[in-house]
PDB file of N, CA and C in Angstrom:
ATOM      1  N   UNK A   1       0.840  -1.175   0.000  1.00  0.00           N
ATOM      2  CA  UNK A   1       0.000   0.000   0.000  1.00  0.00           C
ATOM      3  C   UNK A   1       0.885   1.237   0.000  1.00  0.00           C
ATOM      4  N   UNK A   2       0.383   2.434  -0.021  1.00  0.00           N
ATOM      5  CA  UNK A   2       1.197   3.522  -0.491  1.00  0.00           C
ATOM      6  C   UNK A   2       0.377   4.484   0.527  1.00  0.00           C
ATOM      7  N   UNK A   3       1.443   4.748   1.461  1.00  0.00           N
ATOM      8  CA  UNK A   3       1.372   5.991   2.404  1.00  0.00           C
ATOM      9  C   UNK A   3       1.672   6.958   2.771  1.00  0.00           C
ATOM     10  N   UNK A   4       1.522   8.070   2.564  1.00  0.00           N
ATOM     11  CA  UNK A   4       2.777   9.429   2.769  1.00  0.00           C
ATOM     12  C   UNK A   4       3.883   9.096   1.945  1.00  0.00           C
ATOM     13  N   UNK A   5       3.912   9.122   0.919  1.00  0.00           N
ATOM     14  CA  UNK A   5       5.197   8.915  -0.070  1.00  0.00           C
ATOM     15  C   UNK A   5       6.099   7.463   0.508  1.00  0.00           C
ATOM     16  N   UNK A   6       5.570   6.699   1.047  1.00  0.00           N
ATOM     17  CA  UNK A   6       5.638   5.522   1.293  1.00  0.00           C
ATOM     18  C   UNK A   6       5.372   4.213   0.458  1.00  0.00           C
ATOM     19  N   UNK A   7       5.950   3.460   0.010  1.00  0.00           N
ATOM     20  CA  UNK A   7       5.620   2.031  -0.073  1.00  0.00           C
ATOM     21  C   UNK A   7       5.460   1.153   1.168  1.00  0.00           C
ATOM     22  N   UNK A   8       4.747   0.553   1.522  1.00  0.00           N
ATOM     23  CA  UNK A   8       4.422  -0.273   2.926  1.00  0.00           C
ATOM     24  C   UNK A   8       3.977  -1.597   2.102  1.00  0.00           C
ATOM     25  N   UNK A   9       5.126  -2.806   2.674  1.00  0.00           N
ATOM     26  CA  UNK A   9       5.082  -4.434   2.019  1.00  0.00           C
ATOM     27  C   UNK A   9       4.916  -4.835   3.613  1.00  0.00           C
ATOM     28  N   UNK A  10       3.893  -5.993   3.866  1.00  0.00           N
ATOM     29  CA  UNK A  10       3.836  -6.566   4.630  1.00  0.00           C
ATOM     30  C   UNK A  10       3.829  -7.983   4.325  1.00  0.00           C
ATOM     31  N   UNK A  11       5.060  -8.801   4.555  1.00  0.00           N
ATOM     32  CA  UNK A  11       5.058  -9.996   4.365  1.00  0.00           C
ATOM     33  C   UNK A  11       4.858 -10.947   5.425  1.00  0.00           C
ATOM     34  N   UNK A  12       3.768 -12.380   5.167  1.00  0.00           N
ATOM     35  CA  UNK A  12       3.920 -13.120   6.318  1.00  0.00           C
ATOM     36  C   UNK A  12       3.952 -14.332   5.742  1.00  0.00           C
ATOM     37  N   UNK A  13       4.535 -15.144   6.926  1.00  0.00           N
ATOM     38  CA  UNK A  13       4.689 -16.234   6.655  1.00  0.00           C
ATOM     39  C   UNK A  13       5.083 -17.442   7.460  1.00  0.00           C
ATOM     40  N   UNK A  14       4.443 -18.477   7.232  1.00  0.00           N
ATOM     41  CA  UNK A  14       4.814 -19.813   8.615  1.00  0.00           C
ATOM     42  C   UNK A  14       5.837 -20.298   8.805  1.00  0.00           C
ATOM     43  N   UNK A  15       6.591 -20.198   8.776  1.00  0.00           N
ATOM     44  CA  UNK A  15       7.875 -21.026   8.291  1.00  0.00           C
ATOM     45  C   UNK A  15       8.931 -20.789   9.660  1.00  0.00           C
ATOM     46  N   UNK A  16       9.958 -21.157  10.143  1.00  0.00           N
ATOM     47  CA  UNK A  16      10.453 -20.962  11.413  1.00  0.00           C
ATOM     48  C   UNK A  16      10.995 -19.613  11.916  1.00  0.00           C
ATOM     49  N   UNK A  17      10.990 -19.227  13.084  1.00  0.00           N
ATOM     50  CA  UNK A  17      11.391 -17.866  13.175  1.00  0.00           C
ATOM     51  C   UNK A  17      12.635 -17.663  12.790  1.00  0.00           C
ATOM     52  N   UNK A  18      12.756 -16.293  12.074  1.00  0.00           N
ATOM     53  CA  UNK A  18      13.536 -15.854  11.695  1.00  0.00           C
ATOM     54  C   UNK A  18      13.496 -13.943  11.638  1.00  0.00           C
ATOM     55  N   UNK A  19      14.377 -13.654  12.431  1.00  0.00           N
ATOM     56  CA  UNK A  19      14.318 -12.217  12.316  1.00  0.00           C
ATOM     57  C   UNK A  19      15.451 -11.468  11.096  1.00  0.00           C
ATOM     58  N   UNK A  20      14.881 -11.140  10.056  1.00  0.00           N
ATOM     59  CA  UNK A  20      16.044 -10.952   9.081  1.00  0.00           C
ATOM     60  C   UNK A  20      16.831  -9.677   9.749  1.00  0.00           C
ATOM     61  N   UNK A  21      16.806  -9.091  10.182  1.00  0.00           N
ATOM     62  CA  UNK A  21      17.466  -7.598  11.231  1.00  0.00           C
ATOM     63  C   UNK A  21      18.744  -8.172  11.934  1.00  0.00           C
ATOM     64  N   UNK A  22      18.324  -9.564  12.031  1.00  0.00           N
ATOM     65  CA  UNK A  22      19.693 -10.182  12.958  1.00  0.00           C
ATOM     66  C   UNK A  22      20.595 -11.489  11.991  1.00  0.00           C
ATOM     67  N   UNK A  23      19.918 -11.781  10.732  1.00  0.00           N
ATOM     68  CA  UNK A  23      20.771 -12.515   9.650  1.00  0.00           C
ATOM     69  C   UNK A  23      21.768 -12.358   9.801  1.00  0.00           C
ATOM     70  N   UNK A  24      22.725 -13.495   9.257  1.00  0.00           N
ATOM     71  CA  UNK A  24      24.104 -12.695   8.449  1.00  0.00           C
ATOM     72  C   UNK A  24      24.241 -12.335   7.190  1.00  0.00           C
ATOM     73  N   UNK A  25      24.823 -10.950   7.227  1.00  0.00           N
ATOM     74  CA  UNK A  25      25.242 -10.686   6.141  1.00  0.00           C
ATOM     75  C   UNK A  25      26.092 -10.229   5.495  1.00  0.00           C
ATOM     76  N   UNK A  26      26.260 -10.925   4.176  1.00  0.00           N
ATOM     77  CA  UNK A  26      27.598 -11.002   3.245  1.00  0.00           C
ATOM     78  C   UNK A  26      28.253  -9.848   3.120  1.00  0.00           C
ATOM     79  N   UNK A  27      29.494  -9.796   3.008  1.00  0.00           N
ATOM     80  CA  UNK A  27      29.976  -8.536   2.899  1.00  0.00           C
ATOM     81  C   UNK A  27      29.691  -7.626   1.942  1.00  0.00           C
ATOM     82  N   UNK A  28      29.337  -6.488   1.943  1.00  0.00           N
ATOM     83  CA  UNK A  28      28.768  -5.351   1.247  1.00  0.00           C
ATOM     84  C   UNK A  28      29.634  -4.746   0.275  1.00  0.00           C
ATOM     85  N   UNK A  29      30.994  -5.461   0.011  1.00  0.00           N
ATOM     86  CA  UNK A  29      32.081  -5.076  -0.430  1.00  0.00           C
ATOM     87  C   UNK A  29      32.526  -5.874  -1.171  1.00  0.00           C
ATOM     88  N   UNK A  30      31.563  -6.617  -1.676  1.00  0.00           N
ATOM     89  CA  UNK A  30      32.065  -7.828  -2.344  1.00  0.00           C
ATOM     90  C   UNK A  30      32.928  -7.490  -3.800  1.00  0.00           C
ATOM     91  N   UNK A  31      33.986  -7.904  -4.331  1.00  0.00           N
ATOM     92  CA  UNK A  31      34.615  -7.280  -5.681  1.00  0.00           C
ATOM     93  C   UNK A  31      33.421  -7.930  -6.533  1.00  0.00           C
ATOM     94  N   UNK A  32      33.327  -7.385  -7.617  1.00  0.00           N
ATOM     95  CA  UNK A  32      32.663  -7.632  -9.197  1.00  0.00           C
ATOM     96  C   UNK A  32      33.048  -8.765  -9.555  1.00  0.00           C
ATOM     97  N   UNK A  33      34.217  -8.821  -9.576  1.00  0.00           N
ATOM     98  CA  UNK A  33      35.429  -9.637 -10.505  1.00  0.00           C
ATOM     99  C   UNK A  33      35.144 -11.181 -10.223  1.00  0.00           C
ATOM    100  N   UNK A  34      34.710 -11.154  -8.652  1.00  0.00           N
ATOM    101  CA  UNK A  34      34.581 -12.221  -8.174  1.00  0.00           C
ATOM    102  C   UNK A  34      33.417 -13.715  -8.614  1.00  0.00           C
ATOM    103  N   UNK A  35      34.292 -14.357  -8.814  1.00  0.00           N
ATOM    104  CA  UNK A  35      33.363 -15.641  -9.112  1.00  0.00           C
ATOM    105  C   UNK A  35      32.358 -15.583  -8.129  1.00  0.00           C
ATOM    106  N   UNK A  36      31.111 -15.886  -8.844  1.00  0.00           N
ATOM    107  CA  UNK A  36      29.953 -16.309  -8.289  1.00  0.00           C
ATOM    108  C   UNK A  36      29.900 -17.487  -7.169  1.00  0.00           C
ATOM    109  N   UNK A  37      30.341 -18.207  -8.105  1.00  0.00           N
ATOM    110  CA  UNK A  37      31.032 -19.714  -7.568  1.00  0.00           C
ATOM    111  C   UNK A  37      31.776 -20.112  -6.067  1.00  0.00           C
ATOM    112  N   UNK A  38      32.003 -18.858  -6.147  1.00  0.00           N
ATOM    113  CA  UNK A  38      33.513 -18.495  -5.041  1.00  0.00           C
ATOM    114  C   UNK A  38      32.350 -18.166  -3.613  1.00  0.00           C
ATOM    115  N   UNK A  39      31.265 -17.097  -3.919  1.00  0.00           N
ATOM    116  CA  UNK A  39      30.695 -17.010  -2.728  1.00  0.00           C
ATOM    117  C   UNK A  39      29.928 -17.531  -1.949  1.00  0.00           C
ATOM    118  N   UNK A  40      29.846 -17.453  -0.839  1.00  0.00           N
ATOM    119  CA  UNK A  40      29.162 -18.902   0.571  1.00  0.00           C
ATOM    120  C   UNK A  40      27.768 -18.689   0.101  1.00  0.00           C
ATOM    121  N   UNK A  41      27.311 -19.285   0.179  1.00  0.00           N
ATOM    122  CA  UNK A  41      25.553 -19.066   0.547  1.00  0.00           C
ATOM    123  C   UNK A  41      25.189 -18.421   1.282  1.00  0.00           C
ATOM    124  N   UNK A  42      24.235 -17.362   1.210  1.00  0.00           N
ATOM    125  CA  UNK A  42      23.357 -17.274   2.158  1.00  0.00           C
ATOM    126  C   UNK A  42      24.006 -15.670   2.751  1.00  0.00           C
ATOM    127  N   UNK A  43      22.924 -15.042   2.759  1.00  0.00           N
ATOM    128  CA  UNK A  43      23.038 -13.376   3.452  1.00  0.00           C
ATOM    129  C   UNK A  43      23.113 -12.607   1.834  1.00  0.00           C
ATOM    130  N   UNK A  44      23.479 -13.245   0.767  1.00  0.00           N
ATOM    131  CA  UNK A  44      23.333 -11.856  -0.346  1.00  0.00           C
ATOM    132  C   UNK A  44      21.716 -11.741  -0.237  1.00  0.00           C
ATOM    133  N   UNK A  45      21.193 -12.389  -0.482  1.00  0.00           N
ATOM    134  CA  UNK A  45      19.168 -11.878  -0.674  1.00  0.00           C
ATOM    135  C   UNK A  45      19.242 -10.934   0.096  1.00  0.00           C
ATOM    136  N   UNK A  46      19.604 -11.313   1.517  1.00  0.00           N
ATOM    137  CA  UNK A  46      19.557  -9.919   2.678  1.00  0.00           C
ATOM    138  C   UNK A  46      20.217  -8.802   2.779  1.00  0.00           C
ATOM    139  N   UNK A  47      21.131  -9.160   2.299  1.00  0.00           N
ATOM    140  CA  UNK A  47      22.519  -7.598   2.020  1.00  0.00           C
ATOM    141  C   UNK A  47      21.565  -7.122   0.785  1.00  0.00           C
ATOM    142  N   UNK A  48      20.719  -7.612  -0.463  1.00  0.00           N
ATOM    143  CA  UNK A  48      20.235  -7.230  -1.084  1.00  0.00           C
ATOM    144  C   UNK A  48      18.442  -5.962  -0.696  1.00  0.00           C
ATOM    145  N   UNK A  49      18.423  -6.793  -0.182  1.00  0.00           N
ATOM    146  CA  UNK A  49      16.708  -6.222   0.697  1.00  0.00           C
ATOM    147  C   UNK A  49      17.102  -5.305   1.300  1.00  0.00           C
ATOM    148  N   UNK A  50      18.386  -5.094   2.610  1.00  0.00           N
ATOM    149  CA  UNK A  50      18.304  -3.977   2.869  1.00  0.00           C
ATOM    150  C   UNK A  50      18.775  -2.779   2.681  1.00  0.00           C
ATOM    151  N   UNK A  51      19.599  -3.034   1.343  1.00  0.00           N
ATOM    152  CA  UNK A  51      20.333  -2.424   0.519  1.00  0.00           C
ATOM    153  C   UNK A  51      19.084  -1.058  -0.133  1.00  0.00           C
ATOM    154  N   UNK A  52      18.053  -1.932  -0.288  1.00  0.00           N
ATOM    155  CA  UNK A  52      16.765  -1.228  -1.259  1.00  0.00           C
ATOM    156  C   UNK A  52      15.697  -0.610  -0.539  1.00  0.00           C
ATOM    157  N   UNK A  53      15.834  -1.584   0.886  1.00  0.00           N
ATOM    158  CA  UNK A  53      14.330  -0.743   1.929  1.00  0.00           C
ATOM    159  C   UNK A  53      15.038   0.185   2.429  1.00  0.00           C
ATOM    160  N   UNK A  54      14.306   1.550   3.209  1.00  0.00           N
ATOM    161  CA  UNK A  54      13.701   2.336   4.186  1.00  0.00           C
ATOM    162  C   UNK A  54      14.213   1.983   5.771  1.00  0.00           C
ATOM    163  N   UNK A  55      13.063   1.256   6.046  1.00  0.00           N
ATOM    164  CA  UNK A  55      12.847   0.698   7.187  1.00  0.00           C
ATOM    165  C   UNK A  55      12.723  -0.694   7.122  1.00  0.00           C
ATOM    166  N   UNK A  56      13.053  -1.933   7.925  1.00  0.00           N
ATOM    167  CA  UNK A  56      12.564  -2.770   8.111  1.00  0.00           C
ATOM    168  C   UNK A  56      11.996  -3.648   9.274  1.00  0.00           C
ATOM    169  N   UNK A  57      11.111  -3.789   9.515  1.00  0.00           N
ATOM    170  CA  UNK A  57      10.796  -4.110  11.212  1.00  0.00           C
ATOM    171  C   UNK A  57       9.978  -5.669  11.094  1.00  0.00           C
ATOM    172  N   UNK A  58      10.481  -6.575  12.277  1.00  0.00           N
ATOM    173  CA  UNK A  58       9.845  -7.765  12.162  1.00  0.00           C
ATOM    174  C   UNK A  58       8.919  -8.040  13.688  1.00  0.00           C
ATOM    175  N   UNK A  59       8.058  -9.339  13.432  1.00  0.00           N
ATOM    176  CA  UNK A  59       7.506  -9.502  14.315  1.00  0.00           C
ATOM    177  C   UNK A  59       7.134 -11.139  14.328  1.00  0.00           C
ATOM    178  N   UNK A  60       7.278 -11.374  15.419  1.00  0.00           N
ATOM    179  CA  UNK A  60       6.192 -12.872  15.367  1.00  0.00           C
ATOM    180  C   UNK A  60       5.159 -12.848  16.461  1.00  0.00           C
ATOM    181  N   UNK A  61       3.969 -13.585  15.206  1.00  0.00           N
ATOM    182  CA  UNK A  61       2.611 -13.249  15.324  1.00  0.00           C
ATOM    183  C   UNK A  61       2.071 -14.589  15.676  1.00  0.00           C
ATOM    184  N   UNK A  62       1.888 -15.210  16.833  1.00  0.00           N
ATOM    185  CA  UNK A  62       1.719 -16.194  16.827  1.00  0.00           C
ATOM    186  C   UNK A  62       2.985 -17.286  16.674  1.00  0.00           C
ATOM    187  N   UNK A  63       2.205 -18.230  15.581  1.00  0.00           N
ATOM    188  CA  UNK A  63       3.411 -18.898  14.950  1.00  0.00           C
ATOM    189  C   UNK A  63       3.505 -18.743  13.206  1.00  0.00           C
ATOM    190  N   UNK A  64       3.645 -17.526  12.933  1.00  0.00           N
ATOM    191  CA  UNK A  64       3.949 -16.386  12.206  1.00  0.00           C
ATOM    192  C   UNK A  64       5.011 -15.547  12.036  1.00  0.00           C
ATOM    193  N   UNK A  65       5.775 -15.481  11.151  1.00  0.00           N
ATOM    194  CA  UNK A  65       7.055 -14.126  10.909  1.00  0.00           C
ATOM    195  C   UNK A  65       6.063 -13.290  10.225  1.00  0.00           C
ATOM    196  N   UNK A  66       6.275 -12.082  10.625  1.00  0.00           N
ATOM    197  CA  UNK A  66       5.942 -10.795   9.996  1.00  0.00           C
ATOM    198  C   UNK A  66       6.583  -9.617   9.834  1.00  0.00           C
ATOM    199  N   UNK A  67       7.262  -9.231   8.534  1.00  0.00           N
ATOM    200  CA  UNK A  67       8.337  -8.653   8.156  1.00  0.00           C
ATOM    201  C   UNK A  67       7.447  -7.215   7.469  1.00  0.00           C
ATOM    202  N   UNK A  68       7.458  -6.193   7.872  1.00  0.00           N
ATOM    203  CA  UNK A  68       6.897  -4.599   7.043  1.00  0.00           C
ATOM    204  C   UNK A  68       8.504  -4.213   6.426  1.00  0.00           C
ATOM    205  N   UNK A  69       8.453  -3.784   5.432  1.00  0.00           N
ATOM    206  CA  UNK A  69       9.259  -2.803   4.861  1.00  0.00           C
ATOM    207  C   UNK A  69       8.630  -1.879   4.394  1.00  0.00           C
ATOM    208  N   UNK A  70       9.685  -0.685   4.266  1.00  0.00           N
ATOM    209  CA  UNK A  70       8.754   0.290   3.651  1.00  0.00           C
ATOM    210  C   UNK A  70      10.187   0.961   3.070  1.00  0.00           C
ATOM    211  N   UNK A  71       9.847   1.605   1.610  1.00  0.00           N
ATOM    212  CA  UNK A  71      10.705   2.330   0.491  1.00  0.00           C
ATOM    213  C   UNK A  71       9.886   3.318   0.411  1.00  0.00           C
ATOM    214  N   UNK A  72      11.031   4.887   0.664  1.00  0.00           N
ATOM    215  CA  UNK A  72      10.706   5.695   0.732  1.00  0.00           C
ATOM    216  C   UNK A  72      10.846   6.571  -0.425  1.00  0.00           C
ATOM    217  N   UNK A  73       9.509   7.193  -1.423  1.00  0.00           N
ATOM    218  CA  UNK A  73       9.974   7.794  -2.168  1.00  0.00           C
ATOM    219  C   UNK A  73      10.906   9.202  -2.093  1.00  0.00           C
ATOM    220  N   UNK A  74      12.139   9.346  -1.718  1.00  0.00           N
ATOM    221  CA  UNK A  74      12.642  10.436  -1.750  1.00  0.00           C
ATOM    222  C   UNK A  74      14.080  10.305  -1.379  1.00  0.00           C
ATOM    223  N   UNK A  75      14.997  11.235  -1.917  1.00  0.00           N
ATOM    224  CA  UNK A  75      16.616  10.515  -2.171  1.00  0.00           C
ATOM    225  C   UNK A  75      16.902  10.731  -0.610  1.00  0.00           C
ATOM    226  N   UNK A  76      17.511   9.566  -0.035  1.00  0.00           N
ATOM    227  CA  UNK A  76      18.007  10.146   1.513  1.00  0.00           C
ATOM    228  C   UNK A  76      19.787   8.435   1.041  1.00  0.00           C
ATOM    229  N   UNK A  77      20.170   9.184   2.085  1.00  0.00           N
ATOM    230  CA  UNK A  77      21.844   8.798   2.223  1.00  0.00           C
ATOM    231  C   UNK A  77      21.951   8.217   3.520  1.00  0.00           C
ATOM    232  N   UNK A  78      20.415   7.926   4.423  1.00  0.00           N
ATOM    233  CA  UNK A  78      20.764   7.376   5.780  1.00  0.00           C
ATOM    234  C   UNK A  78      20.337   5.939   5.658  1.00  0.00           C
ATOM    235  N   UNK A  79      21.200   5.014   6.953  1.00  0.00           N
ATOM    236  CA  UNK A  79      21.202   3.451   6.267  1.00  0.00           C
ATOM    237  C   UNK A  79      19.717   3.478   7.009  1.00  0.00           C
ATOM    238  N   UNK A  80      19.305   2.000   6.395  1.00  0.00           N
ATOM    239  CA  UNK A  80      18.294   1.173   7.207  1.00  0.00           C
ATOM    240  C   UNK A  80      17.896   1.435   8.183  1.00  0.00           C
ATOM    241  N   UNK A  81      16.512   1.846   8.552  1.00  0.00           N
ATOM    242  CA  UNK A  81      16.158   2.105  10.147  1.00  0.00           C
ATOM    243  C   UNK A  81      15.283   0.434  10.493  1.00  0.00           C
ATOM    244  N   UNK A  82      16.238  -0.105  11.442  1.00  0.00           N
ATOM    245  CA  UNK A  82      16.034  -1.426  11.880  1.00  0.00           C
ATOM    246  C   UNK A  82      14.349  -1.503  12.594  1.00  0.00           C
ATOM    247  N   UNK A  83      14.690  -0.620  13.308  1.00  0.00           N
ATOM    248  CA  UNK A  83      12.849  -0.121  14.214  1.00  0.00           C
ATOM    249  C   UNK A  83      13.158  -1.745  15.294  1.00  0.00           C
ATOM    250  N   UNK A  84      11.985  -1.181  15.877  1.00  0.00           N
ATOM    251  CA  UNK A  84      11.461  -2.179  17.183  1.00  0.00           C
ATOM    252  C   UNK A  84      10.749  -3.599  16.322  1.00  0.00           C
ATOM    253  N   UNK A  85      10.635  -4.358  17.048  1.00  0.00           N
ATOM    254  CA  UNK A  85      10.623  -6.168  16.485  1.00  0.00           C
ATOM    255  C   UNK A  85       9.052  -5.888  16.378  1.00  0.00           C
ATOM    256  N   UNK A  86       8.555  -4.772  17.312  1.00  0.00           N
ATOM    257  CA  UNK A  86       7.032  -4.932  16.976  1.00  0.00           C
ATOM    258  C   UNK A  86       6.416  -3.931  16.271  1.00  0.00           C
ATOM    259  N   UNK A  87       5.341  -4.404  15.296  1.00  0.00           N
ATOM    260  CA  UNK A  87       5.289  -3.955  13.330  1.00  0.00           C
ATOM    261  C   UNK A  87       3.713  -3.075  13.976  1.00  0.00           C
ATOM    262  N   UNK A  88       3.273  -1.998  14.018  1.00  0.00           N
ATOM    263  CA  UNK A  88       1.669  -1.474  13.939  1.00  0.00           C
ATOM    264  C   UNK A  88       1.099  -2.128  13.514  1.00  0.00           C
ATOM    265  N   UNK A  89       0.504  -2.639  13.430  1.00  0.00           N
ATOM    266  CA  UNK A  89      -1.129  -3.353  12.102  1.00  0.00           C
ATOM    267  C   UNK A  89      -2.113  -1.475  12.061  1.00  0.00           C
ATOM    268  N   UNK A  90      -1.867  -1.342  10.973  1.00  0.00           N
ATOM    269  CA  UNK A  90      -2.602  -0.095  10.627  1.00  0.00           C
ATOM    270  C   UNK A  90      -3.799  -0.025   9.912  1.00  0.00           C
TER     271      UNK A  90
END
């Protein structure tokens, strides 16, 4: 949905807890050059996501993950605001 020059994604899902705010993730510095091949699994999706969101805040709802992001339309240079584990329902 689209709020105050906001994008707002609310994703849920059953699957085991997982707070992506506390993932690991791959180094942000990775060279170009570098074989694909060469890198570990796991943390680029997430170095990717929060590379692109705003904000991201999680929650579990039950036995539920519930992840809000929100992309802000407007140029800003400040990283990721992690926020509190618990998401509004608006």
């Amino acid at each position: 949905r689209l709020v105050d020059h906001q994008l707002i994604l609310v994703i849920e899902d059953d699957g085991r807890p997982f707070d992506p705010r506390e993932g690991q993730v791959l180094n942000p510095h990775l060279e170009h050059t570098e074989d694909p091949e060469d890198i570990e699994v796991g943390g680029l999706g997430l170095m990717l996501v929060l590379d692109m969101v705003d904000v991201m805040k999680y929650d579990r709802v039950g036995d539920k993950n519930r992840i809000e992001v929100r992309i802000l339309f407007a140029d800003r240079e400040e990283p990721v605001e992690t926020g509190e584990s618990e998401v509004n329902s608006d």
